[in-house]
Protein backbone atom coordinates (compact mmCIF):
# COMPACT_ATOMS: atom_id res chain seq x y z
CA UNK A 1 157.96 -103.05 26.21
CA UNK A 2 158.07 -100.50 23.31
CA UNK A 3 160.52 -98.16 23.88
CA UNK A 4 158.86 -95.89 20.91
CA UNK A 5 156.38 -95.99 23.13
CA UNK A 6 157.58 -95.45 26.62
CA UNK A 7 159.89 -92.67 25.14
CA UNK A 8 156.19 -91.01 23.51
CA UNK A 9 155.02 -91.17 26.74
CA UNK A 10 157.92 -89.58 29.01
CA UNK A 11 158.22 -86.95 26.29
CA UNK A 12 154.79 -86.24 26.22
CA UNK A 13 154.60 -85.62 30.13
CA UNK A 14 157.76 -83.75 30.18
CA UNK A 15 156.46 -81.37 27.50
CA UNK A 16 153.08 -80.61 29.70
CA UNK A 17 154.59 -80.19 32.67
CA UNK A 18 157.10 -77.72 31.36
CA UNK A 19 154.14 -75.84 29.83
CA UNK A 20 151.92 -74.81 32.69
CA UNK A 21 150.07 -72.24 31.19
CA UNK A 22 148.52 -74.72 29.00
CA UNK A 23 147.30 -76.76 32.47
CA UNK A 24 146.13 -73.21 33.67
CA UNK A 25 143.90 -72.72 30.88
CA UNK A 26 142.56 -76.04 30.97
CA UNK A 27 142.02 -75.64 34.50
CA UNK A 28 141.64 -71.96 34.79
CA UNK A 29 138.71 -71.54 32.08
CA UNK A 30 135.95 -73.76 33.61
CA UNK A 31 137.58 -72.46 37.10
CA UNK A 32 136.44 -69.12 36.23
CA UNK A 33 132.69 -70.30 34.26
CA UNK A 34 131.78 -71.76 37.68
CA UNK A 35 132.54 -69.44 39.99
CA UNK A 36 130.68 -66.68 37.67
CA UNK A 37 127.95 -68.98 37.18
CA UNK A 38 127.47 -70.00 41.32
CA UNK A 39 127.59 -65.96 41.80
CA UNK A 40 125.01 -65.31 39.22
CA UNK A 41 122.72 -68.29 41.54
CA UNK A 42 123.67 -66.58 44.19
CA UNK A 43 126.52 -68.60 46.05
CA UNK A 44 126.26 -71.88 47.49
CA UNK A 45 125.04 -70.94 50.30
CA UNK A 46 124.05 -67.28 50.34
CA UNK A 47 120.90 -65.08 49.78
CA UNK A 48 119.46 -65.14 45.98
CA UNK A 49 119.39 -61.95 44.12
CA UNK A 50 115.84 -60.36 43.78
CA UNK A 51 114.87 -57.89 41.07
CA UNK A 52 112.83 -55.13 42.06
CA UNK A 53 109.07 -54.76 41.35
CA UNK A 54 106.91 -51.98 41.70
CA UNK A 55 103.23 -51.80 42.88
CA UNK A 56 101.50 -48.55 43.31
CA UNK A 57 98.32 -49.43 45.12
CA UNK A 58 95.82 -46.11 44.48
CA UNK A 59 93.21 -48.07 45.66
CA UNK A 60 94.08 -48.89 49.43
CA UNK A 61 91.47 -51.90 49.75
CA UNK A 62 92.03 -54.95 51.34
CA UNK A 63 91.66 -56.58 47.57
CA UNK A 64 94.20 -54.25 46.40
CA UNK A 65 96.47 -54.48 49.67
CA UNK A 66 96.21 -58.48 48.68
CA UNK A 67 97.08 -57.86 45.14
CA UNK A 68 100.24 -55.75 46.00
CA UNK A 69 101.71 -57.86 49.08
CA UNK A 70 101.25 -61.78 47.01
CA UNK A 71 104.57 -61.05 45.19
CA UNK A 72 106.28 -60.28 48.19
CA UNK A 73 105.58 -63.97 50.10
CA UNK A 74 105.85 -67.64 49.42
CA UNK A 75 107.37 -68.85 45.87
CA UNK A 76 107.41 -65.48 44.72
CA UNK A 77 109.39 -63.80 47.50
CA UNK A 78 112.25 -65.98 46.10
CA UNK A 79 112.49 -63.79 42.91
CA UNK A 80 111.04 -60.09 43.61
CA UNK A 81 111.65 -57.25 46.08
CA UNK A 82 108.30 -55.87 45.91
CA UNK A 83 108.41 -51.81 46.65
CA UNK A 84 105.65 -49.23 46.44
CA UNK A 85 107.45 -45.67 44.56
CA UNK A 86 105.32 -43.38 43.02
CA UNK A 87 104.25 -44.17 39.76
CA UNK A 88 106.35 -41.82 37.82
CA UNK A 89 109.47 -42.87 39.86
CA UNK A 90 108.59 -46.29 39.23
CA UNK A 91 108.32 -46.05 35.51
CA UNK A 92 111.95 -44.04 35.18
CA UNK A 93 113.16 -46.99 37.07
CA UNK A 94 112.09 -49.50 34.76
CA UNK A 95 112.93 -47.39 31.67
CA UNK A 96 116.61 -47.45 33.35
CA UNK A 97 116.43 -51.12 33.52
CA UNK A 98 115.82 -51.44 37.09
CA UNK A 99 113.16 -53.57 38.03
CA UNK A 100 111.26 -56.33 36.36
CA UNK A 101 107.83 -55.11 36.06
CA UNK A 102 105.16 -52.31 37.67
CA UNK A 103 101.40 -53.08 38.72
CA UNK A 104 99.42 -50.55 38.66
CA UNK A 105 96.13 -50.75 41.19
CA UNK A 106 93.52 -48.53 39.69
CA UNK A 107 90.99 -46.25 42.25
CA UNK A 108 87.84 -48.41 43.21
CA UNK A 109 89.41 -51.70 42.16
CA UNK A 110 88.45 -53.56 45.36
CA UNK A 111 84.70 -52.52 45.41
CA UNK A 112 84.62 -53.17 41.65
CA UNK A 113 85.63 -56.98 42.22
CA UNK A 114 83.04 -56.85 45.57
CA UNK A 115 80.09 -55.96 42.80
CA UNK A 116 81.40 -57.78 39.68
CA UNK A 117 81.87 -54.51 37.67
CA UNK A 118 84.68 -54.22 35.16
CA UNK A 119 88.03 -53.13 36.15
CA UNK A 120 91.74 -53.46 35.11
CA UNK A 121 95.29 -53.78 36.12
CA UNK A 122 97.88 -52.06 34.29
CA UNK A 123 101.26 -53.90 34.34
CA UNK A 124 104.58 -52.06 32.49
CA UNK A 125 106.96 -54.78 32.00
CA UNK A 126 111.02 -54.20 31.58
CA UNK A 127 111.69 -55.27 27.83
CA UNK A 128 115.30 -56.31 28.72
CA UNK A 129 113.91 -59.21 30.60
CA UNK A 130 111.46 -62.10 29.77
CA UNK A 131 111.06 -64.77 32.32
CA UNK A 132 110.46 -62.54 35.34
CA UNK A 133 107.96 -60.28 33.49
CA UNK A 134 106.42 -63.33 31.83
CA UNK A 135 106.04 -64.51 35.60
CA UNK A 136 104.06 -61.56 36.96
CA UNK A 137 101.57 -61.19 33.84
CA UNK A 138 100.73 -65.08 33.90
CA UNK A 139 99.76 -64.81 37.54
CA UNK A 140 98.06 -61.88 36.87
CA UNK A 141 95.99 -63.64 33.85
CA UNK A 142 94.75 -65.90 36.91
CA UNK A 143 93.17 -62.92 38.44
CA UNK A 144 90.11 -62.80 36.36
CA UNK A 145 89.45 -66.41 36.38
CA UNK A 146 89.54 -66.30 40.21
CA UNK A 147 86.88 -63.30 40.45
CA UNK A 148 84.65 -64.97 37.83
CA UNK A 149 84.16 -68.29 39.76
CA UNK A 150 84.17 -67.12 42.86
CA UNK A 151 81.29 -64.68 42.07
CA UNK A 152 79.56 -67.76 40.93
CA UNK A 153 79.65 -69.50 44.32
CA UNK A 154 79.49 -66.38 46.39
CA UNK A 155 78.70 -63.39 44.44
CA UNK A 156 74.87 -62.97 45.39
CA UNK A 157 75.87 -62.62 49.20
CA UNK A 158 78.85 -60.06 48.33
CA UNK A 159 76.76 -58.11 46.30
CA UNK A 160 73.78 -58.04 48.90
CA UNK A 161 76.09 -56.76 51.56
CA UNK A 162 78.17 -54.18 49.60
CA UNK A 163 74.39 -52.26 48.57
CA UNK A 164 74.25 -51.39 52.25
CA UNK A 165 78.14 -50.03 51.27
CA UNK A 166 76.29 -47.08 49.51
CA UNK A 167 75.77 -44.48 52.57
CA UNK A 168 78.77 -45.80 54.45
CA UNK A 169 82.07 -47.11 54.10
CA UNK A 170 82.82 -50.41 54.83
CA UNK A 171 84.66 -51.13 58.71
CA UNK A 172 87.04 -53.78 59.57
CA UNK A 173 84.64 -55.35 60.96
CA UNK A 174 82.76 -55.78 57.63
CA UNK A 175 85.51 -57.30 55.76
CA UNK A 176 85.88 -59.86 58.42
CA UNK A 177 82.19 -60.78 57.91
CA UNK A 178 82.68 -61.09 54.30
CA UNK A 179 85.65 -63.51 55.03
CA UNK A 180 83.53 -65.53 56.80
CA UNK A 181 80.81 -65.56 54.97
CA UNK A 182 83.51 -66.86 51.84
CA UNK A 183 85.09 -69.43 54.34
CA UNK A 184 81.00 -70.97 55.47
CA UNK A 185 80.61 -71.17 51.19
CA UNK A 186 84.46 -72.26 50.50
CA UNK A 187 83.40 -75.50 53.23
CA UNK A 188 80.36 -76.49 51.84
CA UNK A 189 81.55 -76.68 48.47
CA UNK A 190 84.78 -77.90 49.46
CA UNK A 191 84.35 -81.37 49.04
CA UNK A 192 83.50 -80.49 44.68
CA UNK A 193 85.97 -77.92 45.12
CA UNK A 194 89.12 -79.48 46.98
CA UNK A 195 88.80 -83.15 46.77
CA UNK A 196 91.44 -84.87 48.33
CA UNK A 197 94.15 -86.08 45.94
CA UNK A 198 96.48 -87.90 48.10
CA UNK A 199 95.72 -90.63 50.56
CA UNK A 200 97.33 -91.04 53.76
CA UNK A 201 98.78 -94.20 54.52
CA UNK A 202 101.39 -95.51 57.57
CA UNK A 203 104.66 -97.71 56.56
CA UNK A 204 107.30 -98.13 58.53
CA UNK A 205 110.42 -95.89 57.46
CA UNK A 206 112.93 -97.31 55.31
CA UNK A 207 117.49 -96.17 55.38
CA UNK A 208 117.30 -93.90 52.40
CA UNK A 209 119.29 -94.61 49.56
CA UNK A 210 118.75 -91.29 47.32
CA UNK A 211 121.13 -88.89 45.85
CA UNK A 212 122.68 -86.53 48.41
CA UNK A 213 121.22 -83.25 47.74
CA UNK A 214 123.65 -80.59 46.51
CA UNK A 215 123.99 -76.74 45.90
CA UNK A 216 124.34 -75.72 42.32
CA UNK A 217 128.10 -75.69 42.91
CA UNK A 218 127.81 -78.89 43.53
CA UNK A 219 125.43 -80.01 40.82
CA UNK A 220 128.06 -77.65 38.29
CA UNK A 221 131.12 -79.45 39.16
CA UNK A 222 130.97 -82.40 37.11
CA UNK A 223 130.65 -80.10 34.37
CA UNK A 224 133.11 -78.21 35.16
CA UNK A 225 135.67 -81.18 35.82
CA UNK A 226 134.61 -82.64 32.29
CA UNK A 227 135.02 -79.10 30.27
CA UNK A 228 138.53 -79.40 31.83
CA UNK A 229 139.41 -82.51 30.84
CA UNK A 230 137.95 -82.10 27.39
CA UNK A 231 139.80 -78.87 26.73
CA UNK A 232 142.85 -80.69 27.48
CA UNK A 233 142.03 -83.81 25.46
CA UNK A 234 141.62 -81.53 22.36
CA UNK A 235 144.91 -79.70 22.89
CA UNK A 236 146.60 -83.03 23.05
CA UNK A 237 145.31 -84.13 20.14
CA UNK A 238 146.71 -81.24 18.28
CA UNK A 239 150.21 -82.31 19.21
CA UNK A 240 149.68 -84.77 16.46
CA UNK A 241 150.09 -81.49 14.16
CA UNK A 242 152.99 -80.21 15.67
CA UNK A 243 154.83 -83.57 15.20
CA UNK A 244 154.13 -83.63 11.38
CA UNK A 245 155.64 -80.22 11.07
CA UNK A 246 159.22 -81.31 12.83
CA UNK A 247 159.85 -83.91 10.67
CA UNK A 248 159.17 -86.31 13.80
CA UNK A 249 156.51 -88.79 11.67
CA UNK A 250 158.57 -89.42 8.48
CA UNK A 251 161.40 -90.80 10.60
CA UNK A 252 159.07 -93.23 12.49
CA UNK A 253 157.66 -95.06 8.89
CA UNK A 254 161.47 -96.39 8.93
CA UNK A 255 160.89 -97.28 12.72
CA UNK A 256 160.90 -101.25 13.52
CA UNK A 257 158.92 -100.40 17.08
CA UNK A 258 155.98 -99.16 14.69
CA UNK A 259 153.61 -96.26 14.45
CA UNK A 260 150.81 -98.30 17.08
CA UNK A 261 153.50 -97.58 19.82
CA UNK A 262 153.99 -93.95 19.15
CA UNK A 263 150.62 -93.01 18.90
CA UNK A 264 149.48 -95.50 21.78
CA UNK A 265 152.23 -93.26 23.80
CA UNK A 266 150.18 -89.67 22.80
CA UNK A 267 147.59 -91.52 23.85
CA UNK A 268 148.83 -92.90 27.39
CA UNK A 269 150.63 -89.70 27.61
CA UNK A 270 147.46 -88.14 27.73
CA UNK A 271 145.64 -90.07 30.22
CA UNK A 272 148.45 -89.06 32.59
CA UNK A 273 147.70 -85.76 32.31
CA UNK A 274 144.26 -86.51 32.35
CA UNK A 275 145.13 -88.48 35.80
CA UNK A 276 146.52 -85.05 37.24
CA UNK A 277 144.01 -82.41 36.13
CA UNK A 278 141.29 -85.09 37.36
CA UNK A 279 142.96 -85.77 41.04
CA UNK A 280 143.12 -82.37 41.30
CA UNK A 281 139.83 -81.11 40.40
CA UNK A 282 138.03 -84.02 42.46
CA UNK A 283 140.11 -82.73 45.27
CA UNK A 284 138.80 -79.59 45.32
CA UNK A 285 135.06 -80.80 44.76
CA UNK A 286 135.94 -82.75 47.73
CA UNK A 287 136.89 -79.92 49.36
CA UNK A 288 134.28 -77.54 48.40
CA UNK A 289 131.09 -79.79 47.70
CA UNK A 290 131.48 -82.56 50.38
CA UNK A 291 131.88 -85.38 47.85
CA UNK A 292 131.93 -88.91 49.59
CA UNK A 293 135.91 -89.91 49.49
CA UNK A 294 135.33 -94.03 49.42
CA UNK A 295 133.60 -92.73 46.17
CA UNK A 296 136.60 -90.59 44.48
CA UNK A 297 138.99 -93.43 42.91
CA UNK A 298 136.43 -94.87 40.88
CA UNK A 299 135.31 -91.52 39.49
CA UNK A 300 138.95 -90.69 38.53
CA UNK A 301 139.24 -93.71 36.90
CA UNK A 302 135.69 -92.81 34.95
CA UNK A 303 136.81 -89.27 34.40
CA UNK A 304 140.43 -90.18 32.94
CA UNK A 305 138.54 -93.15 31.30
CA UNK A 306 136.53 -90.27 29.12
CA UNK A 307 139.19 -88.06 28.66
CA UNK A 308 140.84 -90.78 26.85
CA UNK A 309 138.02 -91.35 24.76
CA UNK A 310 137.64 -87.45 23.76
CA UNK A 311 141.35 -87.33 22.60
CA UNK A 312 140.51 -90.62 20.57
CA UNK A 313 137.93 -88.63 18.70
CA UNK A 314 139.58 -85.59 18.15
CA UNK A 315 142.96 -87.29 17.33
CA UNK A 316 140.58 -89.02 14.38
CA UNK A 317 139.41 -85.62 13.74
CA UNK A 318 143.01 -84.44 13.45
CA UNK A 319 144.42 -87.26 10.96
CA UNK A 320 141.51 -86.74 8.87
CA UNK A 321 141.89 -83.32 8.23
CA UNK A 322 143.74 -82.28 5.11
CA UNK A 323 145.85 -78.83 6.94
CA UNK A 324 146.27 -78.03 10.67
CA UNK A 325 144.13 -75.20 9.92
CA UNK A 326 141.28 -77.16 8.79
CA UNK A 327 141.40 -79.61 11.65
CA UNK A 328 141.82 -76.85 14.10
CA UNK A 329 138.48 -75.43 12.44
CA UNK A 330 136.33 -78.91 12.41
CA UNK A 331 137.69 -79.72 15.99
CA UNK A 332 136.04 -76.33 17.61
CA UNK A 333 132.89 -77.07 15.34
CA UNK A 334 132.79 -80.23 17.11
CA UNK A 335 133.79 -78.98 20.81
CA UNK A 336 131.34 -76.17 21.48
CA UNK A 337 128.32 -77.73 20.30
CA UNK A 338 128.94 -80.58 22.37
CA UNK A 339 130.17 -78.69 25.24
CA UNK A 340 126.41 -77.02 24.94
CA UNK A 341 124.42 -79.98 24.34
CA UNK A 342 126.19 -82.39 26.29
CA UNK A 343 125.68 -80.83 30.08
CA UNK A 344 129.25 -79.67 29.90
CA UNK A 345 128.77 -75.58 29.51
CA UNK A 346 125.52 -75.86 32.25
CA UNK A 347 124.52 -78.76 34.22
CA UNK A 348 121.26 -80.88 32.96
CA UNK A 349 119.25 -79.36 35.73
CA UNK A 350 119.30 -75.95 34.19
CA UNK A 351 118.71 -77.08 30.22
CA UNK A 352 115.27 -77.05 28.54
CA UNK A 353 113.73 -79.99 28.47
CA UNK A 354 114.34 -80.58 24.49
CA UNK A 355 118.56 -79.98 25.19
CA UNK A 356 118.50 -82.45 27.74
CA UNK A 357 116.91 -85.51 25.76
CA UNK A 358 119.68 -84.28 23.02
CA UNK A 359 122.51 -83.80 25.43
CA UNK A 360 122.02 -87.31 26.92
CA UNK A 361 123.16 -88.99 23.68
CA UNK A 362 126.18 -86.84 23.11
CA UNK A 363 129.53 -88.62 24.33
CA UNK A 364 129.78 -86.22 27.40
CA UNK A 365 126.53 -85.83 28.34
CA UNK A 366 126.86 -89.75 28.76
CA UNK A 367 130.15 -89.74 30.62
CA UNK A 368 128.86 -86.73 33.06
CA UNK A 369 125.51 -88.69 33.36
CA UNK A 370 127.85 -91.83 34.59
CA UNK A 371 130.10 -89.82 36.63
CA UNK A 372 127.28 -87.91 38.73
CA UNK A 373 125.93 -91.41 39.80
CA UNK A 374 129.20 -92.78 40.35
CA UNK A 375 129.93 -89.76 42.69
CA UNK A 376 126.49 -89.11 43.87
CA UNK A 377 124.58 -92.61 43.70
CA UNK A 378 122.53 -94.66 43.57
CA UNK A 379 124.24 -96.38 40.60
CA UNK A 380 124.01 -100.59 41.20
CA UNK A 381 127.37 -102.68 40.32
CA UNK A 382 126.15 -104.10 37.54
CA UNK A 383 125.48 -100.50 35.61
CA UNK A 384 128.42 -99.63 36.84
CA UNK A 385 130.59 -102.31 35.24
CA UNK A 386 128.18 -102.49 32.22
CA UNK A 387 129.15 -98.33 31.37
CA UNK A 388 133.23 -98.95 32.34
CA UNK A 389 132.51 -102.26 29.46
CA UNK A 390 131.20 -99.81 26.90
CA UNK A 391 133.71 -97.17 27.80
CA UNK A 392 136.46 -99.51 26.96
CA UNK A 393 134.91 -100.80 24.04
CA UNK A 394 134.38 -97.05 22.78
CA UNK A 395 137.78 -96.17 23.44
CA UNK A 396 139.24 -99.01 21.74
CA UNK A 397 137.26 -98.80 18.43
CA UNK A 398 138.27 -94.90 18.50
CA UNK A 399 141.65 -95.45 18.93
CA UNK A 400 141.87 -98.50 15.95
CA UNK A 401 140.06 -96.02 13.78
CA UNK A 402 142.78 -92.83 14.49
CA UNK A 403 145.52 -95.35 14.44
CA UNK A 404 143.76 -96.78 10.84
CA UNK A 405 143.88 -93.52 9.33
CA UNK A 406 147.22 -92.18 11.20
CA UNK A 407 149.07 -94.87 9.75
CA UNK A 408 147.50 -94.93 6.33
CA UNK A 409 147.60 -91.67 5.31
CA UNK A 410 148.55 -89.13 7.58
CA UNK A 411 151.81 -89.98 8.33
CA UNK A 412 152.98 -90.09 4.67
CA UNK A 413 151.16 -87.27 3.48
């Protein structure tokens, strides 16, 4: 064996291991970006945060009264905390930042939809936020389509009954005509209306093979466990620096073991580490996310596998800069954009749609792609052996090129 090699190698792991604050950042960094990011979602397991929005109802009707309590149930009750303040005490909260949005019910708004007259909501929206507003004013935009068409259907009859509304008000009892009345029209038209879309038909029940479902946690960790490993990849790679300052390169061109074994030693050297930081972390996404254990060897192997390849590419990025300056600059030009694109900074599930046909290209949105089915399934053998093939190939045609331009320039420069 090549004992320029095997010394690389010991040296390299003795060197990380007596430098654990380098592992702690590596670890501790995307530590620290999950657990903020599964608070922000609200925990694995508990309650999801709600912002706060106001309705001040000056109406009272049972149109209003529907109005104010449809943010409060269903899909929306995931998102708002629906309260009822007075209007000026909702207003100061929202100019405080506290809230998402105020609807504002104006007086006679219920018998104005009842007789097809014109009428308005006022909503106040919080400018510091965008998606929850945006939220409440598109399903208030449906409002006015709803009235419209269903005064087309059933708007004679309403406005029939509400004339006798004139000398009286209008009971319980009245409303729960109307609803009636809406239901008798809502059948009859129901089969233009609501025609069925999906057809019933009996099979007998097959074992499921799908994904296990997971918490966000869950879904975050192979991001997490890949931001790890890439962070340490790249400080690796910048070893290759380091050794060109000590003198440590001109004395291998006299070598006779050659220059393949010392930087195939950085490189093995690397994957040990790798090895570590990846048992480790799949430990404690065993621990915390339930992963399958017959699973876990294989997606070491795939983990350290792509760690491997990352301190390939940034070793190539390192012997083809001209200064350790420069190639510290290119190498973080490099790192965050892919970190962003590639599913590495926030899980697929979370990107716009445009990021994630980007992201799946990039060399770790691939390798996290890989990794979730290898951990999660379904992933068949013959994908599986297919990506470890193209792995291999990409990590050998990295490592020729770094060793290509390590040897031919870098070394004597």
């Amino acid at each position: 064996m090549n004992r320029l090699f095997v010394a690389t190698l010991v040296k390299d792991v003795r060197e990380r291991l007596r430098d654990p604050a380098a592992l702690g950042l590596w670890l501790g960094i995307p530590l620290v970006i999950g657990v903020l990011m599964s608070l922000g979602m609200g925990g694995s397991s508990g309650p999801k945060p709600k912002s706060p929005l106001y309705v001040v109802d000056h109406d009272e009707s049972p149109p209003s009264q529907f109005v104010a309590n449809a943010f409060g149930f269903g899909p929306f009750g995931e998102f708002f905390e629906v309260s009822s303040p007075t209007e000026a005490e909702a207003r100061a909260k929202l100019a405080d930042d506290e809230g998402s949005a105020l609807i504002v019910i104006p007086e006679g708004f219920g018998a104005a939809l009842w007789r097809d007259e014109p009428t308005e909501l006022q909503l106040v929206t919080n400018p510091a936020q965008r998606i929850l507003p945006g939220i409440v004013e598109e399903t208030l935009e449906i409002v006015p389509d709803l009235v419209f068409y269903a005064h087309r259907l059933v708007g004679e009859e309403l406005r029939e009954r509400f004339e006798s509304f004139d000398e009286r008000e209008p009971t319980d009892a009245d409303y729960v005509a109307i609803g009636l009345e809406i239901g008798h029209d809502v059948e009859r038209f129901q089969k233009f209306l609501l025609p069925p879309v999906l057809k019933l038909a009996s099979a007998e029940a097959q074992p499921s093979s799908s994904k296990r479902s997971v918490s966000f946690g869950g879904a975050f960790f192979p991001s997490l466990l890949f931001m790890s490993l890439i962070f340490m990849a790249s400080g690796c790679a910048e070893e290759l620096w380091k050794e060109k300052r000590q003198g440590t390169l001109r004395r291998l061109v006299a070598n006779p073991c050659g220059l393949a074994g010392f930087l195939g030693g950085k490189l093995v050297g690397a994957l040990a580490v790798a090895t570590g930081v990846g048992t480790l972390g799949l430990l404690l996404g065993w621990a915390a996310f339930d992963l399958e254990p017959t699973r876990l060897p294989l997606a070491l192997v795939w983990a350290v596998g792509g760690a491997g390849l990352f301190w390939c590419l940034f070793a190539l990025v390192q012997v083809l800069s001209t200064s350790e300056r420069a190639a510290n600059v290119i190498g973080n030009m490099i790192l965050f954009p892919l970190l962003m694109l590639g599913g590495t900074f926030f899980p697929f599930d979370v990107m716009p749609g445009w990021m994630q046909a980007i992201g799946r290209f990039t060399p770790n949105g691939w390798l996290v792609l890989r990794f979730r089915e290898l951990v999660d399934g379904p992933a068949s053998t013959g994908a599986v052996l297919g990506a470890f093939a193209l792995l291999l190939v990409l990590l050998a045609a990295a490592f020729a090129l770094a060793l290509q331009r390590f040897s031919a320039r870098f070394v004597r420069s």
